[in-house]
N, C-alpha and C. Protein backbone atom coordinates (compact mmCIF):
# COMPACT_ATOMS: atom_id res chain seq x y z
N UNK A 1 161.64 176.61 65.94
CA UNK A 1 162.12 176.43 67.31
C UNK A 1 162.94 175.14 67.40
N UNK A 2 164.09 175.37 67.79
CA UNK A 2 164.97 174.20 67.89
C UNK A 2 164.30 173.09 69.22
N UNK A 3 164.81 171.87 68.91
CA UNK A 3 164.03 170.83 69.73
C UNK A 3 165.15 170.49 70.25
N UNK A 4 164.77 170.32 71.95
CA UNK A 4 166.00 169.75 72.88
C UNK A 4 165.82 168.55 73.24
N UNK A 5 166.71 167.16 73.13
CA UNK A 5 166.38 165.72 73.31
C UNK A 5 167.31 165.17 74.46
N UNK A 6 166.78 164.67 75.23
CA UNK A 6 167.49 163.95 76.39
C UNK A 6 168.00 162.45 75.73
N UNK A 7 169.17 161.44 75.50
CA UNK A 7 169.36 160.83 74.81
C UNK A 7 170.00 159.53 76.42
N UNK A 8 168.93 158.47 76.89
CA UNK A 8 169.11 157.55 77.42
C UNK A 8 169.49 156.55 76.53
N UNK A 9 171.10 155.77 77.47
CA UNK A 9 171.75 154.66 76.60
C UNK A 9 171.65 153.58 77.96
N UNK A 10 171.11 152.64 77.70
CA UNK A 10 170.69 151.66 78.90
C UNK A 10 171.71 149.92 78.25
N UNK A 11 172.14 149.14 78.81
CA UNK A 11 172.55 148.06 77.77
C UNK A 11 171.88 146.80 78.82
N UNK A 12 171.59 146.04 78.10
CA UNK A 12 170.56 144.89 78.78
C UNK A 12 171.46 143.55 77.69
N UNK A 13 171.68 143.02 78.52
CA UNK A 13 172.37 141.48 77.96
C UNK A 13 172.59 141.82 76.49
N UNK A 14 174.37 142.95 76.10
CA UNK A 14 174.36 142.96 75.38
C UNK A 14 173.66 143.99 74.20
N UNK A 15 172.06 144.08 74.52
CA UNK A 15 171.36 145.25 73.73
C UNK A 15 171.42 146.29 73.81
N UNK A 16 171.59 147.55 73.26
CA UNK A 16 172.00 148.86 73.48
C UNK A 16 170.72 149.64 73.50
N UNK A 17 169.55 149.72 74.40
CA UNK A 17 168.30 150.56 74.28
C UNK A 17 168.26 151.97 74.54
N UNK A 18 168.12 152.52 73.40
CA UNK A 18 168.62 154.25 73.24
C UNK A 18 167.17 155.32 73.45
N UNK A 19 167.21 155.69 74.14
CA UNK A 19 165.74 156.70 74.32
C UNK A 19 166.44 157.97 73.84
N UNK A 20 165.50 158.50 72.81
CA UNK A 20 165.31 160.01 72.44
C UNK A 20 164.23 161.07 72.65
N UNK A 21 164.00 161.49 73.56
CA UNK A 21 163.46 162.37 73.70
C UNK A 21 163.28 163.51 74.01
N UNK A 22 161.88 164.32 74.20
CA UNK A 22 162.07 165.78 74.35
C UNK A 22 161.65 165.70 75.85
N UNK A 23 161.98 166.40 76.86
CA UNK A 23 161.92 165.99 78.21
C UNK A 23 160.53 167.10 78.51
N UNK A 24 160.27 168.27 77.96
CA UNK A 24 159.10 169.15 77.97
C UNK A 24 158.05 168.58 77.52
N UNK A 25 158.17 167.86 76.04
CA UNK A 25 157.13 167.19 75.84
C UNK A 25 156.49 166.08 76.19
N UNK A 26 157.56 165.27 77.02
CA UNK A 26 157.32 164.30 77.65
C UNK A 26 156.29 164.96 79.33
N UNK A 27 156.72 165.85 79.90
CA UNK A 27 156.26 166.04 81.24
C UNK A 27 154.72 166.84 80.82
N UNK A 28 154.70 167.34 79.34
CA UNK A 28 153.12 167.56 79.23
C UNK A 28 152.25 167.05 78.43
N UNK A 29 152.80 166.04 78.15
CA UNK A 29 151.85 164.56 77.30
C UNK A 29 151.58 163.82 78.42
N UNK A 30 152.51 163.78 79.59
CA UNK A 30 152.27 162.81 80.94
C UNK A 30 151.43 163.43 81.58
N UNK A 31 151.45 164.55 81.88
CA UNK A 31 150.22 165.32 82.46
C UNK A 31 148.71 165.72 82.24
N UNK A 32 148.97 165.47 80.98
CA UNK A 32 147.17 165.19 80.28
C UNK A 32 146.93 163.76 80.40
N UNK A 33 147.98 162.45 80.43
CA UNK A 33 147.10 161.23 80.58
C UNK A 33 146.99 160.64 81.72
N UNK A 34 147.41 161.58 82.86
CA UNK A 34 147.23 161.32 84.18
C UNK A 34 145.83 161.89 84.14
N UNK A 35 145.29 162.95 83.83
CA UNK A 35 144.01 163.20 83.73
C UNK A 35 143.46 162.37 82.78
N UNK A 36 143.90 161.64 81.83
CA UNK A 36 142.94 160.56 81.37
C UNK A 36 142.41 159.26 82.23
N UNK A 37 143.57 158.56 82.79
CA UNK A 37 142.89 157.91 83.89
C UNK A 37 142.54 158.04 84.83
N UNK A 38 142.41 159.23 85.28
CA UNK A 38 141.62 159.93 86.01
C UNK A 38 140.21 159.73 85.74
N UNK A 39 139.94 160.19 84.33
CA UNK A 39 139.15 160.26 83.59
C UNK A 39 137.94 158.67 83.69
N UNK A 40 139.20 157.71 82.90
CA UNK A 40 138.69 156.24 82.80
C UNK A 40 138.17 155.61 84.22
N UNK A 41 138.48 156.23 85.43
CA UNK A 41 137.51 155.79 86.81
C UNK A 41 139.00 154.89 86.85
N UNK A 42 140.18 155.06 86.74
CA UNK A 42 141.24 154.60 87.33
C UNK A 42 141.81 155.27 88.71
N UNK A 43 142.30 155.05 89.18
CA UNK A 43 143.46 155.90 90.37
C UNK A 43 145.19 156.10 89.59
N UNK A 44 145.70 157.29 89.18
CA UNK A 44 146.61 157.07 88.52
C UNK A 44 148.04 157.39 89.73
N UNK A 45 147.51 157.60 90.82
CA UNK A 45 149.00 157.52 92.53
C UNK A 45 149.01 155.58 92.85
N UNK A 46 148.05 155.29 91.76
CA UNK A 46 148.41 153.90 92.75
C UNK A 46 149.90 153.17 91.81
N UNK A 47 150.44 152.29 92.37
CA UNK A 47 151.76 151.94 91.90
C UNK A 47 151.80 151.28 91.28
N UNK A 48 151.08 150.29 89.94
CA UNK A 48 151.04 149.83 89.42
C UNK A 48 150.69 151.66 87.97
N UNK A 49 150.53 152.25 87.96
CA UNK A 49 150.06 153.52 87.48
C UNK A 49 150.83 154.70 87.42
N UNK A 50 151.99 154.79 88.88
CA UNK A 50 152.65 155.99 88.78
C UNK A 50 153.58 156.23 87.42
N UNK A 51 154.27 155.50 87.10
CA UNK A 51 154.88 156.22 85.93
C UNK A 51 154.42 155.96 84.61
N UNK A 52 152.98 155.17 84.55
CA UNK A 52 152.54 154.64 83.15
C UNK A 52 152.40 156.46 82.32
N UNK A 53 151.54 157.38 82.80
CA UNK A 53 152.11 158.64 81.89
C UNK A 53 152.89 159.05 81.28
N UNK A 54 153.96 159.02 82.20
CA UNK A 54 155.88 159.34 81.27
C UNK A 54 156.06 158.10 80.42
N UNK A 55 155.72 157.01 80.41
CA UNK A 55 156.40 155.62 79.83
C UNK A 55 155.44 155.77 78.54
N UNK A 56 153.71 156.20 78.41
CA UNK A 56 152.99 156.55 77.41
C UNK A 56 153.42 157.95 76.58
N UNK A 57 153.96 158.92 77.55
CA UNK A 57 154.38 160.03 76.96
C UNK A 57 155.36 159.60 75.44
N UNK A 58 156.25 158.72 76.39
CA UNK A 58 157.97 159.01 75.70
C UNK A 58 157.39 157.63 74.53
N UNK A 59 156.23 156.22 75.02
CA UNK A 59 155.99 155.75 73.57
C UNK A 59 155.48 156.25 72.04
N UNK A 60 154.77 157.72 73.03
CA UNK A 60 154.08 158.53 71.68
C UNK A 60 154.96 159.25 71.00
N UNK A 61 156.21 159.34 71.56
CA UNK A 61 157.51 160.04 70.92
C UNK A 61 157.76 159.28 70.02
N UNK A 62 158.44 158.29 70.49
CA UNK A 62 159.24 156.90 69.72
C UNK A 62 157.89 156.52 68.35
N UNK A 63 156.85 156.58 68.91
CA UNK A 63 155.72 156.07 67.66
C UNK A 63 155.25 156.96 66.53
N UNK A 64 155.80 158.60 66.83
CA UNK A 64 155.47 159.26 65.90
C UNK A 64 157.01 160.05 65.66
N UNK A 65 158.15 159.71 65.78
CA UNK A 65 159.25 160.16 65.39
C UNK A 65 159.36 160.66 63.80
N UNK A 66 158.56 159.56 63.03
CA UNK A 66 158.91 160.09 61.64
C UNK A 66 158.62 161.77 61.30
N UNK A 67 158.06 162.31 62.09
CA UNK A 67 157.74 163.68 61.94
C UNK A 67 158.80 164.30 61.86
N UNK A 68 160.30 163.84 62.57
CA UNK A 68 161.56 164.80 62.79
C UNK A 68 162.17 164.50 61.46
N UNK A 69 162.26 163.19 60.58
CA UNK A 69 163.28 162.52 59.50
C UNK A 69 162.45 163.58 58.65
N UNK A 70 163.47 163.47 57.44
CA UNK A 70 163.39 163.99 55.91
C UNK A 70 163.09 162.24 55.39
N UNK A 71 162.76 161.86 54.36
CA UNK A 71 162.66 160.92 53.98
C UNK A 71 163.14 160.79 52.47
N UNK A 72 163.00 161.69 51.69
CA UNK A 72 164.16 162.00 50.70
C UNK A 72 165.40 162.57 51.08
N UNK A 73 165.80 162.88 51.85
CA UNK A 73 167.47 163.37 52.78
C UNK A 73 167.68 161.98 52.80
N UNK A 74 167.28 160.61 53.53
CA UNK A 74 167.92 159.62 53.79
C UNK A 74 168.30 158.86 52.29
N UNK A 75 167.13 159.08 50.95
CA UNK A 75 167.68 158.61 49.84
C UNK A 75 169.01 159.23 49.35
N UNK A 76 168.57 160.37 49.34
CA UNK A 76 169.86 161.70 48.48
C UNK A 76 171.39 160.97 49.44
N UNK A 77 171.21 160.36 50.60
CA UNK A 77 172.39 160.47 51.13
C UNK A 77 173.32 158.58 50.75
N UNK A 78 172.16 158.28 49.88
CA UNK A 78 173.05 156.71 49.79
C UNK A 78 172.35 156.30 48.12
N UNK A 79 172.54 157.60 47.39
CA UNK A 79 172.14 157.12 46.30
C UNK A 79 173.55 157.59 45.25
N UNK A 80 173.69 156.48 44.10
CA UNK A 80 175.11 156.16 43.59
C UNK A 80 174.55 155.94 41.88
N UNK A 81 175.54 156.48 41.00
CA UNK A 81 175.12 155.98 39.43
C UNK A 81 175.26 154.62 39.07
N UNK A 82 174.33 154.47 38.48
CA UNK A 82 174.42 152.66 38.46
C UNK A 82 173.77 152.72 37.01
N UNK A 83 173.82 151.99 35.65
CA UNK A 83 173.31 151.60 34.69
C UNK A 83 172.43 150.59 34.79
N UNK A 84 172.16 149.91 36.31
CA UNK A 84 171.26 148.86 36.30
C UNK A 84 169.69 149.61 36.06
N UNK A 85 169.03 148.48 35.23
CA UNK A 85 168.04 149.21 35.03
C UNK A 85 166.62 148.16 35.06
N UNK A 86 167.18 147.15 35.76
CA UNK A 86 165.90 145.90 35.95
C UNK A 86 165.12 146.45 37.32
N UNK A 87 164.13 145.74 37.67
CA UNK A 87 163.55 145.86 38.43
C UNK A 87 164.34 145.53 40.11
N UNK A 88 164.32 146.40 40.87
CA UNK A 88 164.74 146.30 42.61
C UNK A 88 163.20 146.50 43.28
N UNK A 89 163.41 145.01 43.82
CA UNK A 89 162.60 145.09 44.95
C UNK A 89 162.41 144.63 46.22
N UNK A 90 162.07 145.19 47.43
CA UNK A 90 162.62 144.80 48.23
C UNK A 90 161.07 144.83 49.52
N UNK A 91 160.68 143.60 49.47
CA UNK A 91 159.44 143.03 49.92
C UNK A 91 159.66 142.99 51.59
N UNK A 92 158.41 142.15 52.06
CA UNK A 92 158.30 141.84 53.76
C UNK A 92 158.88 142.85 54.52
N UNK A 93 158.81 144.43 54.47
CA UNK A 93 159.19 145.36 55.19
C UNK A 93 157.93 145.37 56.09
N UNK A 94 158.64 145.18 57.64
CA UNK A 94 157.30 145.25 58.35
C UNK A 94 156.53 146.43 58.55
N UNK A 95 155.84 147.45 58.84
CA UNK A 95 155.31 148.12 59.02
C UNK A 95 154.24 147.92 60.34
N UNK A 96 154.68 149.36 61.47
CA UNK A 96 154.09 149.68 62.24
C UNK A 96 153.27 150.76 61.97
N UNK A 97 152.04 151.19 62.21
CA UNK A 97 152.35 152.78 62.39
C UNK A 97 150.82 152.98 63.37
N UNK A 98 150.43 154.23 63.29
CA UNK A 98 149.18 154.50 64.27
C UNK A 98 147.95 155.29 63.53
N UNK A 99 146.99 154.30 63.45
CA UNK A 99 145.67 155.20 62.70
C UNK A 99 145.45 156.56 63.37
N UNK A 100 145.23 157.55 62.84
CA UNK A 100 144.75 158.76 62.97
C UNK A 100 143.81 158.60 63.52
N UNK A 101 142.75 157.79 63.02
CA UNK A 101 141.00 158.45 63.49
C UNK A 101 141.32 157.86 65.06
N UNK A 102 141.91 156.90 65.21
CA UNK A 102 141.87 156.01 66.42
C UNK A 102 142.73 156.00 67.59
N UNK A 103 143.96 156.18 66.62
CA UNK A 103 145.19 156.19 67.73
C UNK A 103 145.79 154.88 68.06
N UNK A 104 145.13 153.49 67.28
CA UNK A 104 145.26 152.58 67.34
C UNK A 104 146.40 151.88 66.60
N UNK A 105 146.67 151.07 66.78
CA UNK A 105 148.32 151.01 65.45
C UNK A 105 147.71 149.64 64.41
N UNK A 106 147.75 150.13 63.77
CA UNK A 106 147.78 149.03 62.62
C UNK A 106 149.58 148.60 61.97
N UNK A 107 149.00 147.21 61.83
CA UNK A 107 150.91 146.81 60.94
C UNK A 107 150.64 145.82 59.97
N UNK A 108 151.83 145.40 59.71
CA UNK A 108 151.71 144.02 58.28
C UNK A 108 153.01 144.65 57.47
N UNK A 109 152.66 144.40 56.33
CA UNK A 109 154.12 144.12 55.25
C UNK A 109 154.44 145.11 54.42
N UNK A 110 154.85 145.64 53.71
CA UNK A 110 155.30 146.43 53.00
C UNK A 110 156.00 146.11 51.84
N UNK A 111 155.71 146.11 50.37
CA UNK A 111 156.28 145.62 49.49
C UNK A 111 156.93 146.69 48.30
N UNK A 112 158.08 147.25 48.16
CA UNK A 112 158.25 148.20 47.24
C UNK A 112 159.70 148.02 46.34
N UNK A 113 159.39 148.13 45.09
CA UNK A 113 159.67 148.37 43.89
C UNK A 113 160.37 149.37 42.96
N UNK A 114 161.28 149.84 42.21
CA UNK A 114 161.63 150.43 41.65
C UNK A 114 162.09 150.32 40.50
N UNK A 115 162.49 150.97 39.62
CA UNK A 115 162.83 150.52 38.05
C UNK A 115 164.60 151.64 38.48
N UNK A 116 165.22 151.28 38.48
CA UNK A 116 166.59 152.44 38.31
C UNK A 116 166.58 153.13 36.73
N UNK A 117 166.64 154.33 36.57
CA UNK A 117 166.96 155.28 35.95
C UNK A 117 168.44 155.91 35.73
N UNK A 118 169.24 155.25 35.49
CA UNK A 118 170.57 155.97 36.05
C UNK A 118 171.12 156.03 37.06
N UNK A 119 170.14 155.77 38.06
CA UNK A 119 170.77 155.92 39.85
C UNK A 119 170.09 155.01 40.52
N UNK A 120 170.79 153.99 41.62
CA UNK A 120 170.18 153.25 42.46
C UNK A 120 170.23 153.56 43.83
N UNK A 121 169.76 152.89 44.86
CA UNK A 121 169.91 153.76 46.20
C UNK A 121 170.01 152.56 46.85
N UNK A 122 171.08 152.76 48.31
CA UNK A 122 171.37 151.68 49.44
C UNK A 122 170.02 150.69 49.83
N UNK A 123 169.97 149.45 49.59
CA UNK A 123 168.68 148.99 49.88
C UNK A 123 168.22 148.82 51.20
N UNK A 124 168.83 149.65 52.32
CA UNK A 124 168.27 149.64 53.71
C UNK A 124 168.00 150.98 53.78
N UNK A 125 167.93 151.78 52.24
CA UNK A 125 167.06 153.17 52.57
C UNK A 125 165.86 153.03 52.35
N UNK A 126 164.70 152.07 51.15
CA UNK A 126 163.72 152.03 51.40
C UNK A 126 163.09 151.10 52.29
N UNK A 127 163.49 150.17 53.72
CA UNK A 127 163.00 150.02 54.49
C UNK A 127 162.57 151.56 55.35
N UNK A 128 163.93 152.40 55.61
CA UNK A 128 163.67 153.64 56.56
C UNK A 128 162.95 154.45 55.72
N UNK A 129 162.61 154.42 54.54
CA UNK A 129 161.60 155.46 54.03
C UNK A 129 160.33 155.08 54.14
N UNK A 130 160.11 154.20 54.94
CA UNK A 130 158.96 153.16 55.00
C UNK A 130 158.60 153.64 56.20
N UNK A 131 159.58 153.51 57.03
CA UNK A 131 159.57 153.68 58.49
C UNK A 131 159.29 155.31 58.95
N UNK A 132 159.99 156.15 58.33
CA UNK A 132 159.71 157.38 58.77
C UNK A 132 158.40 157.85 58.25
N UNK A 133 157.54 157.16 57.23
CA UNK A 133 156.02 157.67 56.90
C UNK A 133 155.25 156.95 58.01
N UNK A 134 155.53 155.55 58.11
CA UNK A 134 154.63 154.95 59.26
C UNK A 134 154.96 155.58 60.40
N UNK A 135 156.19 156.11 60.41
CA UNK A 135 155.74 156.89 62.47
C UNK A 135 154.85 158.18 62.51
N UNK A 136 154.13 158.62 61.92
CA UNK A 136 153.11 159.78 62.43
C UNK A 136 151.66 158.84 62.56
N UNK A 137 151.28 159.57 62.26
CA UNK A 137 149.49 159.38 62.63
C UNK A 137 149.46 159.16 61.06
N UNK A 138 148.41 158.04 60.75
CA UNK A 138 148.26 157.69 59.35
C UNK A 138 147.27 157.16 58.73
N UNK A 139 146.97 157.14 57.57
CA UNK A 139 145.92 156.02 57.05
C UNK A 139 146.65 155.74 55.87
N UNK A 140 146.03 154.15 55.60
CA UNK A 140 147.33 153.30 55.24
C UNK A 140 147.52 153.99 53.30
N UNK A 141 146.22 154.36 52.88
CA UNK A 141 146.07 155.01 52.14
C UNK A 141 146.96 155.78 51.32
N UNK A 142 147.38 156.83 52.53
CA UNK A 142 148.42 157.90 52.33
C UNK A 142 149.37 157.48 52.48
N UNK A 143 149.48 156.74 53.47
CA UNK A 143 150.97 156.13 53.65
C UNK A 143 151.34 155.36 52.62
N UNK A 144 150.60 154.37 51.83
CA UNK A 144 151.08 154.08 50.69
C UNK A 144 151.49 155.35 49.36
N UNK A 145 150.73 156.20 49.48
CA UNK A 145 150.83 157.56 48.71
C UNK A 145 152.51 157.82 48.30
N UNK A 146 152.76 158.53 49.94
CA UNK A 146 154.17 159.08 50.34
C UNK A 146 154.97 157.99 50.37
N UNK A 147 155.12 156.80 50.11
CA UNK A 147 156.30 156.20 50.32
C UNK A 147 156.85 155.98 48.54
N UNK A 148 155.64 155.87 47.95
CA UNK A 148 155.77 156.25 46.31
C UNK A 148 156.40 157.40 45.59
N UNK A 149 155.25 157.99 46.35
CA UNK A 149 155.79 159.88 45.60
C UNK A 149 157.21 160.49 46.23
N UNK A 150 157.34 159.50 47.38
CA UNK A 150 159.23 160.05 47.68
C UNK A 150 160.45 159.57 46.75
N UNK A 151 159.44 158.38 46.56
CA UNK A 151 160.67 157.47 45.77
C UNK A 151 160.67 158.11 44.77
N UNK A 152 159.85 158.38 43.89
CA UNK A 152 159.39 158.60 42.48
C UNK A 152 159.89 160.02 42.54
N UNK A 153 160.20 161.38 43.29
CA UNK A 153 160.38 162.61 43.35
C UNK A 153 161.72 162.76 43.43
N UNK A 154 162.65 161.35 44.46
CA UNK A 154 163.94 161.40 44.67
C UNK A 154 164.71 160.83 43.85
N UNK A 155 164.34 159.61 43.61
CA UNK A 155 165.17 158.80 42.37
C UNK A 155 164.73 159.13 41.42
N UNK A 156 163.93 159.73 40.82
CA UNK A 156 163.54 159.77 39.18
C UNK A 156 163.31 158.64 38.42
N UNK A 157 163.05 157.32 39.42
CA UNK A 157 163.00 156.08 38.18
C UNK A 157 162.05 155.92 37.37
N UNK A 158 162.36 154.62 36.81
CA UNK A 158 161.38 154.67 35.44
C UNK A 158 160.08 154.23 35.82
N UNK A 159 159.85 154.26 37.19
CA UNK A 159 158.50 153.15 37.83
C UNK A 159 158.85 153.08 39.20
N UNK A 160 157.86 153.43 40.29
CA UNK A 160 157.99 152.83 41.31
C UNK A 160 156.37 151.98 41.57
N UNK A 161 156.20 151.16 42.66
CA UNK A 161 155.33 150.33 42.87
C UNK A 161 155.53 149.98 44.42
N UNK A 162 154.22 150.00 45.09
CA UNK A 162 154.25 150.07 46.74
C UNK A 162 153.20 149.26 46.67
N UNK A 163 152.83 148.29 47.50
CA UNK A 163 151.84 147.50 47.72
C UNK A 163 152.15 147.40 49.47
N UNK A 164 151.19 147.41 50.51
CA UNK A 164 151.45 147.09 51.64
C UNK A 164 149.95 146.64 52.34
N UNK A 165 150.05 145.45 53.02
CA UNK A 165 148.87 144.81 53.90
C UNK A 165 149.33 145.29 54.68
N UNK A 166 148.09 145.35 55.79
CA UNK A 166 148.06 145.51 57.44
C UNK A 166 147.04 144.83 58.07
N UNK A 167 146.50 144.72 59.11
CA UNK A 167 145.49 144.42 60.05
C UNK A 167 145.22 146.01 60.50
N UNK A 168 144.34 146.32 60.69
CA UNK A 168 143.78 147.39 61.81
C UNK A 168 143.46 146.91 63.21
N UNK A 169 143.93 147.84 63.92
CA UNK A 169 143.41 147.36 65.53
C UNK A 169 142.20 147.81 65.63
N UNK A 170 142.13 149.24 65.29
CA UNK A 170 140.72 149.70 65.20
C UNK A 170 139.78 149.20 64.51
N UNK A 171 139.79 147.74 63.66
CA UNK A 171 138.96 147.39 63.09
C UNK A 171 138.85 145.85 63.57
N UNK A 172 139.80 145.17 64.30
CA UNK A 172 139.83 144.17 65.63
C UNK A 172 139.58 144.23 67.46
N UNK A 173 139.75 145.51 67.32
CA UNK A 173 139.37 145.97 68.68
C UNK A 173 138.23 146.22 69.22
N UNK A 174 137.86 146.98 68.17
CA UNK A 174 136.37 148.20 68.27
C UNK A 174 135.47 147.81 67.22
N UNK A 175 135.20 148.87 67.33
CA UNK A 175 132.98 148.56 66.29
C UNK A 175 133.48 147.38 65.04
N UNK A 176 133.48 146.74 64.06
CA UNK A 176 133.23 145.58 64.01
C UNK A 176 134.00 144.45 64.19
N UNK A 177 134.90 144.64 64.92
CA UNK A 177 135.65 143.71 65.82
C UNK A 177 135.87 142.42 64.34
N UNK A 178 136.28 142.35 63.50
CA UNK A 178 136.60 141.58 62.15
C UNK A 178 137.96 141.35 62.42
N UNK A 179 138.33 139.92 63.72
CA UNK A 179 139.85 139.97 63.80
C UNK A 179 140.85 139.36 62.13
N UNK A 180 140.11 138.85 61.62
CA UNK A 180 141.04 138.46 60.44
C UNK A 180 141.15 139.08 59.62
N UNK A 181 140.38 140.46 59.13
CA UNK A 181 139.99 141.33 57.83
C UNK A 181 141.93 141.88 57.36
N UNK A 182 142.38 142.10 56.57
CA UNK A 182 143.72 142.36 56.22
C UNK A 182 143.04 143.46 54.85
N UNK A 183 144.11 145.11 55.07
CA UNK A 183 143.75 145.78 53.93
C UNK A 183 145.15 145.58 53.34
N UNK A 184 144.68 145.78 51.94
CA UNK A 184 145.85 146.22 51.00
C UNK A 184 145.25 147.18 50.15
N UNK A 185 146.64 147.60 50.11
CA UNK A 185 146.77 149.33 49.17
C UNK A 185 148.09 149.25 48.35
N UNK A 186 147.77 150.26 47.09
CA UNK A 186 148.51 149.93 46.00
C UNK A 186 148.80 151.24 45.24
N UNK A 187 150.10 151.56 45.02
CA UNK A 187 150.32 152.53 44.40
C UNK A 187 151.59 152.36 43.06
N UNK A 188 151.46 153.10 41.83
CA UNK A 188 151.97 152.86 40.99
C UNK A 188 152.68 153.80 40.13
N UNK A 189 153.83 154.08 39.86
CA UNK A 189 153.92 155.31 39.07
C UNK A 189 154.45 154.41 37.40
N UNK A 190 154.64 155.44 36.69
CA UNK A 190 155.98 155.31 35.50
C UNK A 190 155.45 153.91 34.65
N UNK A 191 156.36 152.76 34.71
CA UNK A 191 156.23 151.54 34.06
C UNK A 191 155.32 150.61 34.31
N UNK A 192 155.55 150.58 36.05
CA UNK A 192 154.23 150.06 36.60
C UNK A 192 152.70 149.86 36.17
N UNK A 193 152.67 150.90 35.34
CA UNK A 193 151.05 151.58 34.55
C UNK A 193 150.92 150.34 33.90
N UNK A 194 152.08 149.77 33.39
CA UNK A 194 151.89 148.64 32.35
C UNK A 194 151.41 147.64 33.06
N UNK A 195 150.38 146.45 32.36
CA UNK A 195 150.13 145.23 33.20
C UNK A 195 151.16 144.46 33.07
N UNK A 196 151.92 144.26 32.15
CA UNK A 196 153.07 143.26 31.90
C UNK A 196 154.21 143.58 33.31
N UNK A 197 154.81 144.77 33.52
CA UNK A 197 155.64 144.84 35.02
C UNK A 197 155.02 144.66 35.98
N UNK A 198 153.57 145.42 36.22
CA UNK A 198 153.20 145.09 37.29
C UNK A 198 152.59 143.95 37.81
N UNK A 199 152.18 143.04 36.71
CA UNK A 199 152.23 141.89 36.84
C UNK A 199 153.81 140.71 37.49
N UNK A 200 154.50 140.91 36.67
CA UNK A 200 155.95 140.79 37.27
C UNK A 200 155.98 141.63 38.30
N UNK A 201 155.98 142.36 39.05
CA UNK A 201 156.41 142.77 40.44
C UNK A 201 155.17 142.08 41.53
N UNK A 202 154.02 141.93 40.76
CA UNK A 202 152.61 140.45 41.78
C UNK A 202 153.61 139.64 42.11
N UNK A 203 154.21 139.15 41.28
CA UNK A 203 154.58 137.89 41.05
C UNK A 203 155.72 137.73 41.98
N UNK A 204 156.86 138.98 41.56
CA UNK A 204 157.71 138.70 42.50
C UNK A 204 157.40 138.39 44.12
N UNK A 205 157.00 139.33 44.46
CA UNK A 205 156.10 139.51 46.26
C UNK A 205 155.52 138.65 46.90
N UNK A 206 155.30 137.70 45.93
CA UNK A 206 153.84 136.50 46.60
C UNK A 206 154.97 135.25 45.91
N UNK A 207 156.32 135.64 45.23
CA UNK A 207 156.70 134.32 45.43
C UNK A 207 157.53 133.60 46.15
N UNK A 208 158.16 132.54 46.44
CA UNK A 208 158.59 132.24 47.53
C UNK A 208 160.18 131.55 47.22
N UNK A 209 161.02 131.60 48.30
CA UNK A 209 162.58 131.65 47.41
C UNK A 209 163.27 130.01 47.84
N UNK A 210 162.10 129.34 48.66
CA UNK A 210 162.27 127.81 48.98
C UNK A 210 161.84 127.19 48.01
């Protein structure tokens, strides 16, 4: 079923703020969380409340968009033959995204790696391949998984390597409320296996260019 998007262009000192959305799915995501604060012993006619539904609707759009991207389509479309064959890596990618069990968003850094094989790819494609796994519902787990196994399926290199911290909200918010706890997750294909690169790619990530 083809998806129909209403496309708001607003400009604020200069900034161009672009809304994409589906206008059906927006008026029945707003209509179940008007019955949520309903729910929570809120009043959702009072005016501090009337449009928080549509404004939650259209954030759950924007927060789980990666569902619409291909994420190997955005490599295939900026990848070029190159004989370079050292290590690319391209660290401090922030990462948003939203726990599954919770609905809560966890974020932090994103650190990923590649060995080129014959072909290299635009280096503002693995920030967005980053980005389109963190917009669904996630655990950081998998999400480290898929941002590997895309790379590793699309480029064919000789090694990829994903390392990414976060904070959990659901684990600062709720049941043990641990505001400082930070996870990291680690994934490795190809060369990586070796301790000698993946040692060199520690190294690179945690070092500092001052």
């Amino acid at each position: 079923m083809e998806e129909h998007f209403s496309l708001n262009e607003e400009e604020i000192d200069g900034y161009v703020k672009i809304d994409r959305y589906n206008p059906e799915k927006v008026a029945r995501i707003a209509a179940h969380y008007a019955d949520i604060l309903a729910l929570l012993g809120e009043d959702p006619s009072r005016q501090g409340l009337l449009k928080t539904p549509e404004r939650v609707a259209k954030a759950l759009q924007f927060l789980t968009h990666g569902y619409d991207l291909d994420a190997a389509e955005i490599l295939r479309s900026a990848m070029f033959e190159e004989e370079y064959s050292q290590m690319v890596v391209v660290k401090d990618i922030e990462v948003y995204s939203m726990c599954e069990h919770h609905m809560l968003p966890f974020f932090g850094k994103a650190h990923v790696a590649y060995i080129p094989n014959g072909h290299i790819v635009g280096l503002s494609k693995i920030p967005r391949v980053v980005d389109i796994f963190a917009r669904r519902l996630q655990v950081q787990e998998r999400l480290t998984n898929e941002i590997r196994d895309c790379i590793q399926q699309t480029l064919q290199p000789a090694g990829v390597a994903v390392v990414i911290e976060c904070k959990h909200l659901c684990m600062c918010m709720r049941g043990v409320q641990k505001q400082n706890s930070v996870t990291t997750t680690s994934a490795f294909t190809g060369e990586f296996a070796h301790e000698r690169t993946r040692s060199e790619f520690l190294r690179l990530i945690t070092a500092s260019l001052d």
